[in-house]
N, C-alpha and C. Protein backbone atom coordinates (compact mmCIF):
# COMPACT_ATOMS: atom_id res chain seq x y z
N UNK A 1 139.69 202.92 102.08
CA UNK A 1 139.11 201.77 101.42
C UNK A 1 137.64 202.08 101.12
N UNK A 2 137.08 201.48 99.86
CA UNK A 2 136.04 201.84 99.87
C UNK A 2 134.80 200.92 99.67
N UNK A 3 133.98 201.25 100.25
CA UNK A 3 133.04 200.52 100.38
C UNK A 3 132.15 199.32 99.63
N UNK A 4 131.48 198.11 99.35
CA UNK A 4 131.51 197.66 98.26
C UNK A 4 129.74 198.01 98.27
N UNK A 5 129.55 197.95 96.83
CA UNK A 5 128.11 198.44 96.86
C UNK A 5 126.85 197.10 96.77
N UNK A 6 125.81 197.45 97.47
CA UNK A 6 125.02 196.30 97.91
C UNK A 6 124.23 196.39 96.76
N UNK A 7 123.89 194.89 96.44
CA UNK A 7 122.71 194.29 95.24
C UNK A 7 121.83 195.01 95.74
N UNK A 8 120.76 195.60 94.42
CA UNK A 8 119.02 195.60 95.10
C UNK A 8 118.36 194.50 94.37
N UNK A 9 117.34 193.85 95.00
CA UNK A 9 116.66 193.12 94.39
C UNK A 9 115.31 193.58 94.09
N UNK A 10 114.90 193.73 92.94
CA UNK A 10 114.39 194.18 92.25
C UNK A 10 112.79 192.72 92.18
N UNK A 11 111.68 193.59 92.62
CA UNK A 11 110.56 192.68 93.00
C UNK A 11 109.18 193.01 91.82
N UNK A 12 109.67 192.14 90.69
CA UNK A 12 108.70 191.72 89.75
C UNK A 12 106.70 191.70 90.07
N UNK A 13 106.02 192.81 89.48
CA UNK A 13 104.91 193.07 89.87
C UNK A 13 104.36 191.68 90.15
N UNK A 14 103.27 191.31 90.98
CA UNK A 14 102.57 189.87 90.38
C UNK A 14 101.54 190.35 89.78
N UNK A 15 101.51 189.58 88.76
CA UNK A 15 100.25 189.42 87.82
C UNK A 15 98.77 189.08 88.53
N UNK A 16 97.77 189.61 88.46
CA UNK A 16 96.45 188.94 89.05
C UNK A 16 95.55 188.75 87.54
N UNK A 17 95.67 187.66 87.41
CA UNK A 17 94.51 186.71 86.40
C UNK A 17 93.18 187.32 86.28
N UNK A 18 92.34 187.96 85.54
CA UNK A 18 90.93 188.52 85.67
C UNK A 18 90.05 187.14 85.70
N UNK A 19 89.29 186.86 86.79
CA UNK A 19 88.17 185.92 86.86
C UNK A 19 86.87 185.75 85.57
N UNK A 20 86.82 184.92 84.94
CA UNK A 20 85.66 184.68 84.22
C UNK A 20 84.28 185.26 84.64
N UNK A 21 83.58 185.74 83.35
CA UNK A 21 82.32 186.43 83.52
C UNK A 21 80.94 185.97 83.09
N UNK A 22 81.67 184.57 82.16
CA UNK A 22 81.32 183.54 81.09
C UNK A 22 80.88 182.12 81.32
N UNK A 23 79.82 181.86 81.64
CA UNK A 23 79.90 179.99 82.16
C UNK A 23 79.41 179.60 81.33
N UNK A 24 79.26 178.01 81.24
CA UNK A 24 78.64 177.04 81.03
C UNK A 24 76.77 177.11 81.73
N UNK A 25 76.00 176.79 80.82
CA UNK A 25 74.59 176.60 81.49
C UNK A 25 74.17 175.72 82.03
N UNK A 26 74.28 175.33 83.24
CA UNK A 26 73.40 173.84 83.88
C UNK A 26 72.22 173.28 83.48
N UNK A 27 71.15 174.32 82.50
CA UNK A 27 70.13 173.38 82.34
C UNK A 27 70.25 173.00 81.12
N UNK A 28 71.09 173.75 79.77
CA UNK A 28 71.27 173.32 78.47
C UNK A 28 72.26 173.14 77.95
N UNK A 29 72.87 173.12 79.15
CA UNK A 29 74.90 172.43 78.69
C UNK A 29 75.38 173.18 77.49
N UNK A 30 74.78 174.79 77.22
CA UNK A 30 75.24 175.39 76.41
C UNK A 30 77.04 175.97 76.84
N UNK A 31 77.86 175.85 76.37
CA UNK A 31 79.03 176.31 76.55
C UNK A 31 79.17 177.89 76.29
N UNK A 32 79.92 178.79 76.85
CA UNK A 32 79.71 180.21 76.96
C UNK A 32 78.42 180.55 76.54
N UNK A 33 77.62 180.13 77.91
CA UNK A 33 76.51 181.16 77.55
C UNK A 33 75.49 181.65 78.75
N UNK A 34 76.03 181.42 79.90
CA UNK A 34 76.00 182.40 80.82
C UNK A 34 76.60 183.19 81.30
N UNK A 35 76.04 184.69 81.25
CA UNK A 35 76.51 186.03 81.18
C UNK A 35 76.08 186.31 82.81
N UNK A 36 77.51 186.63 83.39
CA UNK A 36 76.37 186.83 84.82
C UNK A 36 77.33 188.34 84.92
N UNK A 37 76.42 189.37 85.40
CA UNK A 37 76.91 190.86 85.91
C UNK A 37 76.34 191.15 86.91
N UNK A 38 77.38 191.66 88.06
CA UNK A 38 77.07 192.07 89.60
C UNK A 38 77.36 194.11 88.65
N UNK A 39 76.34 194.81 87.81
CA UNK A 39 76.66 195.95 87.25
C UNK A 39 75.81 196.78 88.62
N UNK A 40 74.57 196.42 89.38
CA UNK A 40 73.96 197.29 90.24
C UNK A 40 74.69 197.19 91.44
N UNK A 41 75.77 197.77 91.57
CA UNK A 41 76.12 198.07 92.75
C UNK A 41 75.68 198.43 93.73
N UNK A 42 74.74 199.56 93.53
CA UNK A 42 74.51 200.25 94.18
C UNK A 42 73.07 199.75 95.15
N UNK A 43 72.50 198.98 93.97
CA UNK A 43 71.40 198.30 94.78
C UNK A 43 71.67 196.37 95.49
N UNK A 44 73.20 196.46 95.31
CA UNK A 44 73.50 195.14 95.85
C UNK A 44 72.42 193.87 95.31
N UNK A 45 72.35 193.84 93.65
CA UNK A 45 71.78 192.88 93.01
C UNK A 45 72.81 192.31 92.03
N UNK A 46 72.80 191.09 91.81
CA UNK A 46 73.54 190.21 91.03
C UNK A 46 72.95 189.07 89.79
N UNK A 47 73.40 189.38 88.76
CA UNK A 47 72.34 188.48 87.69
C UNK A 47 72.90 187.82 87.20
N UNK A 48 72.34 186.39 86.59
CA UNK A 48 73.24 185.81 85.72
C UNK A 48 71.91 185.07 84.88
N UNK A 49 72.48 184.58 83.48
CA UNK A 49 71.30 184.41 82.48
C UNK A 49 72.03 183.56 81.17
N UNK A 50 70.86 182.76 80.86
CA UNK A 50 71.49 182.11 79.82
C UNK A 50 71.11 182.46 78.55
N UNK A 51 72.02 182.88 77.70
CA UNK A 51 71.62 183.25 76.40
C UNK A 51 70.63 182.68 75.54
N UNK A 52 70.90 181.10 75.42
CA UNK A 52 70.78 180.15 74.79
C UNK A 52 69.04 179.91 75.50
N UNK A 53 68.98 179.03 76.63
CA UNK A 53 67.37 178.86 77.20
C UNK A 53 66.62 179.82 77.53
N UNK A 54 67.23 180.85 77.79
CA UNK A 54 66.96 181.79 78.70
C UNK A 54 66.57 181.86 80.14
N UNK A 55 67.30 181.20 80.83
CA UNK A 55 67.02 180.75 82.37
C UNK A 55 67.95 181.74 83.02
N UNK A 56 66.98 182.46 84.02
CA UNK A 56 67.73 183.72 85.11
C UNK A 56 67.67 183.19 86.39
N UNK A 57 69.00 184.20 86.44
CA UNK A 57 68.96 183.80 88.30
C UNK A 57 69.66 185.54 89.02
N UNK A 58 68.40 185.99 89.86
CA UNK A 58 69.38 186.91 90.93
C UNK A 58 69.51 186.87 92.20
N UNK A 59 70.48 187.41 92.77
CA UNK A 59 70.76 187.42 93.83
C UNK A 59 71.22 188.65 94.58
N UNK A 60 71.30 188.70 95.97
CA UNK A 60 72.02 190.07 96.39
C UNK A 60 73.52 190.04 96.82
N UNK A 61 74.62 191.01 96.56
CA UNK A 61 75.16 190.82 96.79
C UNK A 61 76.15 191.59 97.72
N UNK A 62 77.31 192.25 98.01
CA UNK A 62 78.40 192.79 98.79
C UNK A 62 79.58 193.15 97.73
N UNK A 63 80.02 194.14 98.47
CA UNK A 63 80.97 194.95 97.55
C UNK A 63 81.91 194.19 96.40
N UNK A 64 81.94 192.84 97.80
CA UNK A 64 83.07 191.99 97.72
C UNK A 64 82.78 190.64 96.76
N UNK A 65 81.63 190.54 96.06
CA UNK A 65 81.18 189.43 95.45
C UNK A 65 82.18 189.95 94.05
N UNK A 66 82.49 188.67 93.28
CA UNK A 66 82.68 188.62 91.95
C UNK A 66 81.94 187.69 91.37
N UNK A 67 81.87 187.65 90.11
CA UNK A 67 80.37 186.86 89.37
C UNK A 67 80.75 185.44 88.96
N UNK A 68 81.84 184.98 89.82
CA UNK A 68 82.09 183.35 89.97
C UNK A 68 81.23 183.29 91.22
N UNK A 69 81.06 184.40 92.30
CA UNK A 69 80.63 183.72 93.24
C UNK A 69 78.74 184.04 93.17
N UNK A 70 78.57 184.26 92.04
CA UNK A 70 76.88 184.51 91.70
C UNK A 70 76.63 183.20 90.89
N UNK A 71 77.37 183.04 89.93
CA UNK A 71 77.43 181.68 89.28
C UNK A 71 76.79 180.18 90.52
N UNK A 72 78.02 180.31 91.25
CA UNK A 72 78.42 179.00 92.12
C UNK A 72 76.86 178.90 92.81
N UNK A 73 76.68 180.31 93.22
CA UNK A 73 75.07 180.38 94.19
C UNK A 73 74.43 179.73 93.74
N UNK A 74 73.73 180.35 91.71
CA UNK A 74 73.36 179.65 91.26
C UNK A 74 72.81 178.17 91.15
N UNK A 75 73.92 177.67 91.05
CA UNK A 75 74.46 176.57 90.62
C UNK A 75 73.68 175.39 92.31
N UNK A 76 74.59 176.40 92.85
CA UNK A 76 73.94 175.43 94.42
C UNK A 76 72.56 175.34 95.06
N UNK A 77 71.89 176.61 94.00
CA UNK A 77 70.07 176.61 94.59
C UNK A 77 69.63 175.57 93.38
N UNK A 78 70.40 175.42 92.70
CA UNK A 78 69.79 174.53 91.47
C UNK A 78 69.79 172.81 91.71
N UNK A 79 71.05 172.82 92.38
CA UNK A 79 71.44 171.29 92.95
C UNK A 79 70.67 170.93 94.18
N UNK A 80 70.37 172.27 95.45
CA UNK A 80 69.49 171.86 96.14
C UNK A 80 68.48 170.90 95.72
N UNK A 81 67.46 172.36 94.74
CA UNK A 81 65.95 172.21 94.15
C UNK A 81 65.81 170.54 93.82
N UNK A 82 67.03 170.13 92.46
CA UNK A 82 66.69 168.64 92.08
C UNK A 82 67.30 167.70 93.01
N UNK A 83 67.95 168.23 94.40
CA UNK A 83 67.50 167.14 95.14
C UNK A 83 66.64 166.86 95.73
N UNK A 84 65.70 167.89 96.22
CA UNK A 84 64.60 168.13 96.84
C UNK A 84 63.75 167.44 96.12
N UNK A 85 63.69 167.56 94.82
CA UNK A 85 62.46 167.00 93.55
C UNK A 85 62.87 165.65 93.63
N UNK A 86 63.90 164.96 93.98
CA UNK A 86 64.67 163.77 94.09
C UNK A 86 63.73 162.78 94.82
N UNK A 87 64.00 163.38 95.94
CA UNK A 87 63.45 162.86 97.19
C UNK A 87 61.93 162.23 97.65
N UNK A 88 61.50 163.85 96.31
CA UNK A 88 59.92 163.73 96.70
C UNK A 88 59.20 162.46 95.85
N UNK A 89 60.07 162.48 94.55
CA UNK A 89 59.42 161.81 93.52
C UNK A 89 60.02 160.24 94.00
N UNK A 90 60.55 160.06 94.99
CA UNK A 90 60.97 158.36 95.75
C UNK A 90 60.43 158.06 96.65
């Protein structure tokens, strides 16, 4: 008698989505027009900049940063600052 032959299941690559490199500007609500590049590796610096106002921001970073998470930094020293200016001017 002979044997019956076993299914393989066959395991479909997953796809990984490439993260945006492209934001929105917080101070001129310009739409694609911050460009942020973690390109200095080597010196663990991270930039991001708005085309449109021209407002920069750097930071340092780790092998492991991607430039959503230079953005977000951004974004969160900026929300500090005008709460800080918030506070003072009440």
């Amino acid at each position: 008698m002979a044997r019956r032959r076993s299914k393989r299941v066959v395991k479909k690559p997953v796809r990984v989505e490439k993260l945006d490199t492209v934001f929105t500007c917080p101070f001129c609500n310009h739409p694609n027009a911050v460009v942020v590049s973690a390109s200095d590796r080597k010196l663990f610096v991270g930039e991001a900049g708005c085309r449109a106002c021209k407002a920069s921001f750097s930071t340092s970073t780790t092998p492991l940063t991607e430039p959503i998470d230079i953005y977000t930094e951004w974004i969160d020293e900026w929300l500090g600052l005008t709460k800080v200016e918030d506070a003072v001017k009440s």
